[in-house]
Protein backbone atom coordinates (compact mmCIF):
# COMPACT_ATOMS: atom_id res chain seq x y z
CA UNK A 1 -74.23 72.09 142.88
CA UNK A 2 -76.13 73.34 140.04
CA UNK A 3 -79.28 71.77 137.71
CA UNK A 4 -78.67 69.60 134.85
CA UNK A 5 -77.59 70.93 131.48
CA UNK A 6 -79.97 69.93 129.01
CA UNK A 7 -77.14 69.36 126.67
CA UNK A 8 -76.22 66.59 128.58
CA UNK A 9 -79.50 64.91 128.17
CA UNK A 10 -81.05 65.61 125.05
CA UNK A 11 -80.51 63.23 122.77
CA UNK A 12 -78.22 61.42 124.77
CA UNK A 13 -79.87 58.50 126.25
CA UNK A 14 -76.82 56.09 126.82
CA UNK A 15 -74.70 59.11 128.59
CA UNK A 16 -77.24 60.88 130.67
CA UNK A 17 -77.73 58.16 133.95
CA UNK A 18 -75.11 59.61 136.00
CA UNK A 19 -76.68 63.39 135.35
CA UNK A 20 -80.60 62.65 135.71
CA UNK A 21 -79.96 60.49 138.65
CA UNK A 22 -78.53 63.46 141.21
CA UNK A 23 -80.65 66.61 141.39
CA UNK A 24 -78.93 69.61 142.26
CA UNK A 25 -77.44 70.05 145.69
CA UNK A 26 -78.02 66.00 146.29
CA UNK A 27 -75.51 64.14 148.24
CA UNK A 28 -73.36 62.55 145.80
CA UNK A 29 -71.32 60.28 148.70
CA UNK A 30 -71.68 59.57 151.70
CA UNK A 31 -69.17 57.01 152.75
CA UNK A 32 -66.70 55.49 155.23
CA UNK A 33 -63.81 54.17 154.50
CA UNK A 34 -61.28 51.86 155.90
CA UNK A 35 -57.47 51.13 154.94
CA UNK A 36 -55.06 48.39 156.40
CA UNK A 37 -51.91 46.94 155.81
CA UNK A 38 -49.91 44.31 157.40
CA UNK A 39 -46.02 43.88 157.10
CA UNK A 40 -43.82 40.92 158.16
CA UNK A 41 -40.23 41.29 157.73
CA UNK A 42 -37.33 39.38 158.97
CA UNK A 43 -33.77 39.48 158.17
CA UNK A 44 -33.98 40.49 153.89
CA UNK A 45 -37.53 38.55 153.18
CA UNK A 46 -40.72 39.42 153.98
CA UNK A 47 -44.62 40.07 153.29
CA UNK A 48 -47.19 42.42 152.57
CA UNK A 49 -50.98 42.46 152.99
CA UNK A 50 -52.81 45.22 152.25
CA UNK A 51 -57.07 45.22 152.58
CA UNK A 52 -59.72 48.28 152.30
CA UNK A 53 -63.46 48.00 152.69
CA UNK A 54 -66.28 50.86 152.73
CA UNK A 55 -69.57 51.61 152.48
CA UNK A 56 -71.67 54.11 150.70
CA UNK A 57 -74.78 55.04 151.96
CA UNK A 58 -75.59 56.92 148.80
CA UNK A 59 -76.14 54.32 146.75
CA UNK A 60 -78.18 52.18 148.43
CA UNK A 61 -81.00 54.88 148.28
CA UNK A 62 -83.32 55.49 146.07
CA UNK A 63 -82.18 58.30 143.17
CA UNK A 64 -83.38 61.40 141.56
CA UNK A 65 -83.89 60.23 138.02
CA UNK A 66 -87.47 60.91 136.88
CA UNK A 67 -86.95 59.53 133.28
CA UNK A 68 -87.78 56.04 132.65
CA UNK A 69 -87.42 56.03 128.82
CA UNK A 70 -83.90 56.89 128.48
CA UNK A 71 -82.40 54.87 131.87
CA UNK A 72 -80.20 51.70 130.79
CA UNK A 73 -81.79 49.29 132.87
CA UNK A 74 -84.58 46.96 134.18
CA UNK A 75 -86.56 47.48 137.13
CA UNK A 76 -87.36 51.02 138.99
CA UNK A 77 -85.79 53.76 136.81
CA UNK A 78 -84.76 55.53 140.40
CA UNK A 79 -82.79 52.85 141.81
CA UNK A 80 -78.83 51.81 141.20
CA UNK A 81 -77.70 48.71 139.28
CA UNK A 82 -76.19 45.66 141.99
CA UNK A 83 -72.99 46.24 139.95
CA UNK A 84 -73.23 50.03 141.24
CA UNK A 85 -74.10 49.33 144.67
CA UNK A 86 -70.82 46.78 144.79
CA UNK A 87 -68.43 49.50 142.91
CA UNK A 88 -69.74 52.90 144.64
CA UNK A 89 -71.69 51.57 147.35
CA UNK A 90 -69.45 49.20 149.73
CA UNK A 91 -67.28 46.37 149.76
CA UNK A 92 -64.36 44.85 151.10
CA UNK A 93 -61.30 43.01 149.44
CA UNK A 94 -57.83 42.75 149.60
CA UNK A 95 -55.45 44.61 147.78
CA UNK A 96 -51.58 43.98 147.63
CA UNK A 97 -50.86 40.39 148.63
CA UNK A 98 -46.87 39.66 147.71
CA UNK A 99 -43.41 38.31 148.80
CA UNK A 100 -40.75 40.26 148.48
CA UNK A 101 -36.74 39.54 149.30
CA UNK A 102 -33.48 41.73 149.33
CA UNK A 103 -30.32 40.36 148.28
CA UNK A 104 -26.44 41.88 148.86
CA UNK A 105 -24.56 40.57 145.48
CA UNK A 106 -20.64 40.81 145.17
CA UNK A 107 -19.08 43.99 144.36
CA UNK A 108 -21.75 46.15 146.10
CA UNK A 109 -24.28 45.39 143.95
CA UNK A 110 -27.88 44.85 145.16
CA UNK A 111 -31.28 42.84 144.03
CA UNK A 112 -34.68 43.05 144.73
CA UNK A 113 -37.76 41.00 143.69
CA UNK A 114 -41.23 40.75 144.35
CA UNK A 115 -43.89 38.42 143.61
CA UNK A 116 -48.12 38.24 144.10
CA UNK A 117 -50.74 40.96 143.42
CA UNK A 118 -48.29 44.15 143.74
CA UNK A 119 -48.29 47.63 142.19
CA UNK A 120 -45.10 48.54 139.16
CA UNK A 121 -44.87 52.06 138.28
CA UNK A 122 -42.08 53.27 135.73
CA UNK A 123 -41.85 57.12 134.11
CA UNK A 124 -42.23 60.71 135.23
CA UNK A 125 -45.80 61.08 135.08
CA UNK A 126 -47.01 63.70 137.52
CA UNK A 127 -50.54 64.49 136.98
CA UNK A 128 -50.97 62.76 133.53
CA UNK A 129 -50.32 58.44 133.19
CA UNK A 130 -47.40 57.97 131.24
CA UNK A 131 -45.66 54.50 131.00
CA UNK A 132 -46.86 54.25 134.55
CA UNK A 133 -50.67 54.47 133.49
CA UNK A 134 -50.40 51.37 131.36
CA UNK A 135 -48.25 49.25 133.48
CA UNK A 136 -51.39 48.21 135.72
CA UNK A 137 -55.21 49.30 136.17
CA UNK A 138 -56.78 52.08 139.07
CA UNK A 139 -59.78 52.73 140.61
CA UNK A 140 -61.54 55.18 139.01
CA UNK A 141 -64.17 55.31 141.53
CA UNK A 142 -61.84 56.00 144.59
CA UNK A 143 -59.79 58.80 142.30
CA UNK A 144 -63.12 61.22 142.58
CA UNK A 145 -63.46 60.38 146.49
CA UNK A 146 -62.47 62.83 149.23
CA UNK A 147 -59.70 61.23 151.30
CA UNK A 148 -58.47 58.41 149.38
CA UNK A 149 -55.04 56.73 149.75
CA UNK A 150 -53.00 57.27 146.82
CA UNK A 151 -52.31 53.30 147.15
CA UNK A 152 -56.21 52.59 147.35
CA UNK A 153 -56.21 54.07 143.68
CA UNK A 154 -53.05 52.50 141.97
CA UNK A 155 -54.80 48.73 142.08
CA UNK A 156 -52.11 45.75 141.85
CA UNK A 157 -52.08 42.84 139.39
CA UNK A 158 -50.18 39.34 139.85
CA UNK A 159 -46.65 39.34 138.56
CA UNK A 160 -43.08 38.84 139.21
CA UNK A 161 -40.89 42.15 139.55
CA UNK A 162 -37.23 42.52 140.24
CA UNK A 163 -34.86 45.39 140.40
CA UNK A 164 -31.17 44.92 139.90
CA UNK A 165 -28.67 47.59 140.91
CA UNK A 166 -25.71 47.08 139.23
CA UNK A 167 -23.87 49.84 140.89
CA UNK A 168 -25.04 53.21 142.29
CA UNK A 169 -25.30 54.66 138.69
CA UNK A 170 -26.80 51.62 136.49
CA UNK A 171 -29.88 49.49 137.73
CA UNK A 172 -32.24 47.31 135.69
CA UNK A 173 -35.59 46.78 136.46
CA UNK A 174 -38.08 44.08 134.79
CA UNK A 175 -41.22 42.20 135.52
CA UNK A 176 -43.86 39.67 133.84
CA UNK A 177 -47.73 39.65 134.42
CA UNK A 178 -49.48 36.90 135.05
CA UNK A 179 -53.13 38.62 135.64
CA UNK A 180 -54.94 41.17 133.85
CA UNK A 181 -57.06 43.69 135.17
CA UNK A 182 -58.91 46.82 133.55
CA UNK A 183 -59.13 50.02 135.01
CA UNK A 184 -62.13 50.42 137.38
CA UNK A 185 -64.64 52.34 135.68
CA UNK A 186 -67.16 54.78 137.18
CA UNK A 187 -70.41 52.24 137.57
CA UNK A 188 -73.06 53.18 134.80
CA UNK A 189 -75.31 56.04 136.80
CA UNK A 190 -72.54 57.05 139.38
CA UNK A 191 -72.23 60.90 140.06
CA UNK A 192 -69.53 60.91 137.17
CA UNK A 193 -70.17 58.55 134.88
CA UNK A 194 -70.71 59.46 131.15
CA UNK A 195 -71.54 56.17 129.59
CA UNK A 196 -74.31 54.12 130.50
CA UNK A 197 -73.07 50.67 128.40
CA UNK A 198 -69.53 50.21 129.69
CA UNK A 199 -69.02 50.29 133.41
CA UNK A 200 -69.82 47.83 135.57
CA UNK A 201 -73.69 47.81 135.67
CA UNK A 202 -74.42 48.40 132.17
CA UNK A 203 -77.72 46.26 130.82
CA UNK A 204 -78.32 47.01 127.60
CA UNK A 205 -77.83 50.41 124.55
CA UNK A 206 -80.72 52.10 123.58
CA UNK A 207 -80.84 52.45 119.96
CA UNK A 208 -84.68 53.91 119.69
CA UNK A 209 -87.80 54.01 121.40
CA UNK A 210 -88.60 50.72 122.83
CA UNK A 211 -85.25 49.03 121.06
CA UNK A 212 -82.68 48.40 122.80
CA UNK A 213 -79.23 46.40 122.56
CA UNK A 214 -78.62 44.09 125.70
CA UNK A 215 -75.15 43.96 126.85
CA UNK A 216 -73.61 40.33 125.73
CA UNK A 217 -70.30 40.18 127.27
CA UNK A 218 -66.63 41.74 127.41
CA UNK A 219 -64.15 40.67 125.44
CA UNK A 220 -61.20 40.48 128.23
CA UNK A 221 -57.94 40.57 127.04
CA UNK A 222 -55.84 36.86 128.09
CA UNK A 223 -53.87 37.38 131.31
CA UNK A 224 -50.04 36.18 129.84
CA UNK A 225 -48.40 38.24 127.52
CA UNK A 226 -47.74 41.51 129.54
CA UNK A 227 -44.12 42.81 130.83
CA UNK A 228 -41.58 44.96 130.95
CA UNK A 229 -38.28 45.67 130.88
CA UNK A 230 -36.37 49.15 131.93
CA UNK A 231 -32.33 50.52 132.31
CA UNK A 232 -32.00 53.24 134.46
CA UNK A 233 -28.87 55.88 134.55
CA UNK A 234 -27.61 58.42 137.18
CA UNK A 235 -24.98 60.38 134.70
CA UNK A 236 -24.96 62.97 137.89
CA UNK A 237 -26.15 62.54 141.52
CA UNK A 238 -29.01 65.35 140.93
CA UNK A 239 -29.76 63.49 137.18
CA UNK A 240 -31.91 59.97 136.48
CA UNK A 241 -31.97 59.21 133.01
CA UNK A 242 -34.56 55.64 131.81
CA UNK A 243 -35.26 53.81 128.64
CA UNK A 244 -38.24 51.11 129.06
CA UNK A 245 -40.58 49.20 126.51
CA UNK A 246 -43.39 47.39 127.39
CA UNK A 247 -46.14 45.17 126.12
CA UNK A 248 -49.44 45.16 127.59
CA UNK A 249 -53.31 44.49 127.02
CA UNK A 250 -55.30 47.71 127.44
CA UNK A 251 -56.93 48.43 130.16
CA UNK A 252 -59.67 50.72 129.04
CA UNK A 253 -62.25 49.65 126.46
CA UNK A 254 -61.67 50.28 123.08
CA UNK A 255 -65.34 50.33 121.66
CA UNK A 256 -68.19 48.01 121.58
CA UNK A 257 -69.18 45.82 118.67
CA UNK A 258 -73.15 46.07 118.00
CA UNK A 259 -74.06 42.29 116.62
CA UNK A 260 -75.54 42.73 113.03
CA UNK A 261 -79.17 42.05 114.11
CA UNK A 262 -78.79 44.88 116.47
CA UNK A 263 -80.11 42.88 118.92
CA UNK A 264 -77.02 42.93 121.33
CA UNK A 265 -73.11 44.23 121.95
CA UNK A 266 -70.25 43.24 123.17
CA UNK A 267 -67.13 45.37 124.82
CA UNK A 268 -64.30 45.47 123.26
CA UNK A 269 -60.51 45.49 124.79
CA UNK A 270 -57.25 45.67 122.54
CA UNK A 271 -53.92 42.83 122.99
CA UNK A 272 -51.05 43.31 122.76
CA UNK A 273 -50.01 47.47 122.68
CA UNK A 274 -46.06 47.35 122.46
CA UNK A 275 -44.75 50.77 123.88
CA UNK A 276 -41.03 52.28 124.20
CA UNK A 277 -40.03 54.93 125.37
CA UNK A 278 -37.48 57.10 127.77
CA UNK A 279 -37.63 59.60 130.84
CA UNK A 280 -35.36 61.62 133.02
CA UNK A 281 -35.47 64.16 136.11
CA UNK A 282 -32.84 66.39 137.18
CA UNK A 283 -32.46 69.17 139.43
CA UNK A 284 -32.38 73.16 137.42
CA UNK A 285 -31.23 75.33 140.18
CA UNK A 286 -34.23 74.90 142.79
CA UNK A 287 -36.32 73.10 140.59
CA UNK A 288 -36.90 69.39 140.42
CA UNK A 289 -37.79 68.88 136.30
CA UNK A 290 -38.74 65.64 134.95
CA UNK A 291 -39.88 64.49 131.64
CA UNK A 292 -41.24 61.30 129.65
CA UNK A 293 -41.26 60.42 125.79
CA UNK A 294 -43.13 57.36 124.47
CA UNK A 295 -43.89 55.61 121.24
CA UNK A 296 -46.66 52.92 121.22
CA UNK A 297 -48.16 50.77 118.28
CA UNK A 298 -50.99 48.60 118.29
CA UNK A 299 -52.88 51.10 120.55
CA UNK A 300 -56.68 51.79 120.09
CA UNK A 301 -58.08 54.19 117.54
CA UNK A 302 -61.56 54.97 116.90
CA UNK A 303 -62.46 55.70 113.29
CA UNK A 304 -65.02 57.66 111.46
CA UNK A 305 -67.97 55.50 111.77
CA UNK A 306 -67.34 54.12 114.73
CA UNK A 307 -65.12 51.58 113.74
CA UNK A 308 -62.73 50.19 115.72
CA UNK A 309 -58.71 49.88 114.63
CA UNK A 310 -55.48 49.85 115.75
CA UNK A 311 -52.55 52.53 115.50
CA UNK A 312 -49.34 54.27 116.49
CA UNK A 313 -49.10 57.42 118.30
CA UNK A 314 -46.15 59.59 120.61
CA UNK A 315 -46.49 61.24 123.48
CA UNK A 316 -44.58 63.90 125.40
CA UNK A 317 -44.77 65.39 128.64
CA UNK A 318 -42.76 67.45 130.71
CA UNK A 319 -43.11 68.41 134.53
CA UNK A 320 -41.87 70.27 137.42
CA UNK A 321 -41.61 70.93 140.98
CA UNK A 322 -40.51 73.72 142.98
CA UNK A 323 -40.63 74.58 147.08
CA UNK A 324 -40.55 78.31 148.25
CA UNK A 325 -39.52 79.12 151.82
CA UNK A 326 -41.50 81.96 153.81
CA UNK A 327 -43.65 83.88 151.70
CA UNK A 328 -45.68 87.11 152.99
CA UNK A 329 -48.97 84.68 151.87
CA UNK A 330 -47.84 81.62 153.42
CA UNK A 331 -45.28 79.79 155.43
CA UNK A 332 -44.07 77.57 152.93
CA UNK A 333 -45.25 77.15 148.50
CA UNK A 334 -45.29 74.43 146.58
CA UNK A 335 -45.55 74.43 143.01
CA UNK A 336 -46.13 71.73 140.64
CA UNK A 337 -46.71 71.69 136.65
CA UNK A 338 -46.94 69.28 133.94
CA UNK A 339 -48.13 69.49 130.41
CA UNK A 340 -48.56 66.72 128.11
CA UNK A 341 -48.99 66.42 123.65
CA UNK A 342 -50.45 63.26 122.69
CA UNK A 343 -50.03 62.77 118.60
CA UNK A 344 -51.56 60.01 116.85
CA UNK A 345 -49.17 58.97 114.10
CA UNK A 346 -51.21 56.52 111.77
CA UNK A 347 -54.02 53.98 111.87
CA UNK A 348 -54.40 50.05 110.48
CA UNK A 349 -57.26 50.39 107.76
CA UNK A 350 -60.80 49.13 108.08
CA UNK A 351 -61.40 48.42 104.23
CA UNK A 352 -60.71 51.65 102.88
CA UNK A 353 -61.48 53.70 106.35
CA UNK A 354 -58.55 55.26 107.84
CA UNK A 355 -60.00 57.95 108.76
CA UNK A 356 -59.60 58.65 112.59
CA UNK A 357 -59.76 62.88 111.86
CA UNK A 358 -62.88 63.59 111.87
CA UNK A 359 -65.78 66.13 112.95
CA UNK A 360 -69.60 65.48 112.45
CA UNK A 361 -72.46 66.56 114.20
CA UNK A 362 -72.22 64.09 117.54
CA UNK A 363 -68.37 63.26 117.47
CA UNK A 364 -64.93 64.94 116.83
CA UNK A 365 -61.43 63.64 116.95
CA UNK A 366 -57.91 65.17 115.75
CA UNK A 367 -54.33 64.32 115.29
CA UNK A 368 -52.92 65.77 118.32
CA UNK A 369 -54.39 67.12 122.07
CA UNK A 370 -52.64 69.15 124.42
CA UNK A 371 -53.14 69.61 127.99
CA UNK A 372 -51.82 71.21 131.57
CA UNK A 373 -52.23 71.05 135.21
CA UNK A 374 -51.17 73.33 137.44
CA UNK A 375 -50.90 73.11 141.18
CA UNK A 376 -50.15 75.48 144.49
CA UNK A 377 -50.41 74.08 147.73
CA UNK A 378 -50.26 76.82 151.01
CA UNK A 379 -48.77 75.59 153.93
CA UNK A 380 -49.44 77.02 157.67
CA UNK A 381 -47.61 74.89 160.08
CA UNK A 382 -49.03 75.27 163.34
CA UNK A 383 -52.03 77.72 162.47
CA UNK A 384 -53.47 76.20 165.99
CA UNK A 385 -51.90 74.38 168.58
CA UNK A 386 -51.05 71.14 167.22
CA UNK A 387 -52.85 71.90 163.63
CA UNK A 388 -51.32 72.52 160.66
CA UNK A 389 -52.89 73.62 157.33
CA UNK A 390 -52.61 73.62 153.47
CA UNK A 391 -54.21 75.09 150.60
CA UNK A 392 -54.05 73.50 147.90
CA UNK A 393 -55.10 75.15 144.55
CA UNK A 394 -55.81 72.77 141.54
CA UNK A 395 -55.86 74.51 137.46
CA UNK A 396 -56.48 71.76 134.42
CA UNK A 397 -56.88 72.77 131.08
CA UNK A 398 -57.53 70.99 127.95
CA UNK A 399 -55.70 73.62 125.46
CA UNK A 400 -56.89 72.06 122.02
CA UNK A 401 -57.28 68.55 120.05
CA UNK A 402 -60.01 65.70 121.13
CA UNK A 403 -57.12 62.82 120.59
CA UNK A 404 -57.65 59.20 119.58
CA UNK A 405 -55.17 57.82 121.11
CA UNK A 406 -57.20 58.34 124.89
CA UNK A 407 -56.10 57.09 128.04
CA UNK A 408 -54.20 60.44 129.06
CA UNK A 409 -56.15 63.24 128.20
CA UNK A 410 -59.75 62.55 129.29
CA UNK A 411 -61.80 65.25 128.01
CA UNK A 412 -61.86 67.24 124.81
CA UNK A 413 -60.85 70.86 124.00
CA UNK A 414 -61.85 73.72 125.95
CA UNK A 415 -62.35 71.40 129.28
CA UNK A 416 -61.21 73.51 132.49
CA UNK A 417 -61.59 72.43 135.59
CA UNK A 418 -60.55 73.65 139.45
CA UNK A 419 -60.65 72.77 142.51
CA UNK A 420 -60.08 74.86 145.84
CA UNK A 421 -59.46 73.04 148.80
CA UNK A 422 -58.45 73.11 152.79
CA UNK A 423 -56.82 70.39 154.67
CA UNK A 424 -56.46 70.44 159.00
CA UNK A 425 -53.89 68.37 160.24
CA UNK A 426 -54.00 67.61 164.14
CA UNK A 427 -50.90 65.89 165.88
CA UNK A 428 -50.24 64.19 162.38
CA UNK A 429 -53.01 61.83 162.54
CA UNK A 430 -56.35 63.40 162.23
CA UNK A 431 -56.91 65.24 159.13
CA UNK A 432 -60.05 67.09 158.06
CA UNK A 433 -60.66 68.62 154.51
CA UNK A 434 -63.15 70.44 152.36
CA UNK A 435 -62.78 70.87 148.82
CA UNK A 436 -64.98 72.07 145.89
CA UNK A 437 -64.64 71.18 142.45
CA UNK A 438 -65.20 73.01 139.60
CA UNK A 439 -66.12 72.16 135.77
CA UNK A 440 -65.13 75.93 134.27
CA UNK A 441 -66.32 75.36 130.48
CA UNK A 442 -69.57 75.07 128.37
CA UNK A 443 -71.41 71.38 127.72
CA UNK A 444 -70.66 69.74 124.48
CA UNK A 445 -71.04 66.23 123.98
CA UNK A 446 -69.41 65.88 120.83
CA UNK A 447 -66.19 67.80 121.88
CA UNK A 448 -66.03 64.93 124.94
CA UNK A 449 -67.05 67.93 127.77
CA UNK A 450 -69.42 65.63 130.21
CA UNK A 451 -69.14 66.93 133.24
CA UNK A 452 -70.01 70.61 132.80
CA UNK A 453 -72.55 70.75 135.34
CA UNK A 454 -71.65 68.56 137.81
CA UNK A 455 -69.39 71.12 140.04
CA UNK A 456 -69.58 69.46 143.81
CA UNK A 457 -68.09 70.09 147.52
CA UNK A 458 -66.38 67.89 149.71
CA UNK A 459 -66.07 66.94 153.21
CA UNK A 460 -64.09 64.49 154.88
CA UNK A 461 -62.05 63.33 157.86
CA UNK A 462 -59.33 61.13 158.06
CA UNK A 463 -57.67 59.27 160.45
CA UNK A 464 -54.38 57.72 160.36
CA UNK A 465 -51.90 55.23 163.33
């Protein structure tokens, strides 16, 4: 919606793909999309299948970049990566695949368990991952898209999950991994991708003019040694109190490793994070309040120099919801609010480098970031015959701190960002929607604000039966 900031590009030849390849007011999708599921069930056992598939015509197009010295790989300079095509431009695959069975135990006591490719999701986290963001990967491509199923984003992983109620107050919950996945990246020059050597597609780092770095491999984590355990307690029917820890491989990339003749690197993903932690929702008046609190070790922390480490780090977030009956500006109001303080706590040296505080001239990083998100959806039942409406109204703010510790807060301080959008509803199955999105704040590369001028619009249609 608006030309390319030349802060974006200057100087930044292994982050500026996804900018120089969409001029302004370029399509930036143009896809269809297709969602199924299949459940068998009889008596307390059953099955679930789950499949999507789409296609993207974007991306199988030629592209706007007109810079040939800075893109990251061979061949025309104006044409996607395979890898990008496959990611952003259409495929097809299943999803969930599991078993799952019900049991009635003595003294009204009750046991579920799963097993295959499912989704586990643990914590209070409303708009900001929690212990639910680490407990399995998500498409990052399909959470940008217009008309995405909440369950096409959340991606499943092999394991083994059960959840024992003990009685109506007292349930345990647990599960083991046998499958790792990482999180979906944005393919290296996608509409909003800002690194162009780690998603899929990447080729090779430009280190000067004519020398580059070829990509050599990722470093995947091994798939055993991932699970969970949580104890969850109902001290009043309106309150849920939980305590969970949980070990897990990460599933975002911690850095890359540039081989000593500078010739090539290599991605690099961190083992075995150990995280703890508790949660609880309750009910204040009209207001539905939950909140999370988590401790992890052996996380990810980039130091001064670019070296990679390991560390500790909290973090604390606390959310709300709250419905409004007949307004003067709208039938019904819904209100939702979280904000979330991620602290790093204290890093594994690299010789005598533990220094992951830091501000030079291309990078920044501090102790602790802070961050909102606000939300107000508008409901018009019935605006037509047969349609219903909502507005929903979308504030994020990055309030200060660029933290280490990443995976939560994805942009530095200073990032706002809003989005405005309309949703018809006919019969309950056809839904159409426009939205535009907004990137409210100034370009700066080394305070992690990327997407500064890539404000877009939406339009989609949905069908559902």
């Amino acid at each position: 919606m608006e030309d390319a900031d030349s802060k974006l590009l200057d100087g930044q030849a292994n982050a500026d793909d996804g900018n120089r390849n969409f001029d302004r007011h370029s399509l930036m999708t143009h896809r269809v999309t297709a969602l199924g599921e299949i459940i068998l069930r009889k008596d307390n056992y059953g099955a679930v299948l789950r499949g999507s598939t789409f296609y993207d015509d974007v991306y199988h197009r030629s592209n706007d970049n007109d810079s040939p010295g800075t893109v990251n790989k061979d061949g025309d300079h104006n044409e996607f990566t395979s890898d990008a095509k496959k990611y952003s431009g259409g495929r097809s695959r299943f999803l969930d695949a599991y078993v799952f069975a019900d049991f009635e135990l003595p003294a009204r006591q009750r046991l579920g368990v799963k097993a295959g490719r499912h989704v586990v999701a643990w914590g209070e986290g409303l708009f900001y991952p929690g212990v639910n963001g680490v407990q399995g990967p998500v498409n990052v491509v399909n959470s940008g898209q217009p008309g995405i199923e909440v369950k096409d984003i959340m991606l499943p992983v092999g394991q083994v999950s059960a959840n024992w109620e003990v009685n109506p107050d007292f349930g345990l919950s647990a599960y083991a991994q046998y499958e790792w996945k990482g999180n979906e990246l944005n393919p290296v020059g996608s509409f909003l991708s800002t690194s162009d050597v780690t998603g899929p597609g990447r080729q090779f780092m430009i280190l000067g003019p004519g020398f580059n770095a070829a990509y050599a491999g990722t470093n995947d984590p091994r798939d055993s040694g991932q699970y969970g355990i949580r104890a969850m307690y109902r001290p009043t029917l309106s309150t849920e109190l939980g305590f969970f820890h949980v070990r897990y491989h990460d599933r975002n990339p911690g850095g890359v490793t540039i081989a000593p003749d500078f010739q090539s690197y290599e991605i690099e993903y961190i083992e075995d994070i150990k995280l703890t932690g508790m949660s609880f929702s309750t009910s204040v008046g009209d207001t539905q309040v939950g909140g999370e609190w988590s401790y992890r070790t052996g996380a990810p922390v980039m130091l001064a120099g670019n070296q990679l480490t390991t560390g500790s780090g909290q973090q604390m977030q606390l959310s709300f919801i709250r419905a409004f009956g007949d307004m003067p500006w709208a039938s019904s109001t819904t209100i939702m609010g979280e904000v979330v303080h991620v602290r790093a706590d204290d890093v594994d040296k690299i010789g005598n480098n533990d220094d992951f505080t830091f501000k030079t001239a291309t990078s920044w990083q501090t102790k602790t970031s802070t961050a909102y998100t606000l939300q107000g959806v508008l409901s018009y039942p019935g605006i037509f015959p047969g349609w219903d409406l909502n507005v929903p109204i979308n504030w994020a703010h990055v309030v200060d701190g660029n933290t280490p510790l990443k995976g939560t807060i994805s942009a530095g301080e200073g990032d706002k960002r809003m989005s405005v959008g309309a949703t018809f509803k006919y019969l309950g199955n056809l839904e159409l929607n426009t939205t535009y999105t907004a990137y409210l704040y100034s370009a700066d590369p080394s305070r992690n604000r990327m997407l500064a001028d890539r404000d877009y619009l939406t339009i989609s249609a949905k069908y559902s039966f």
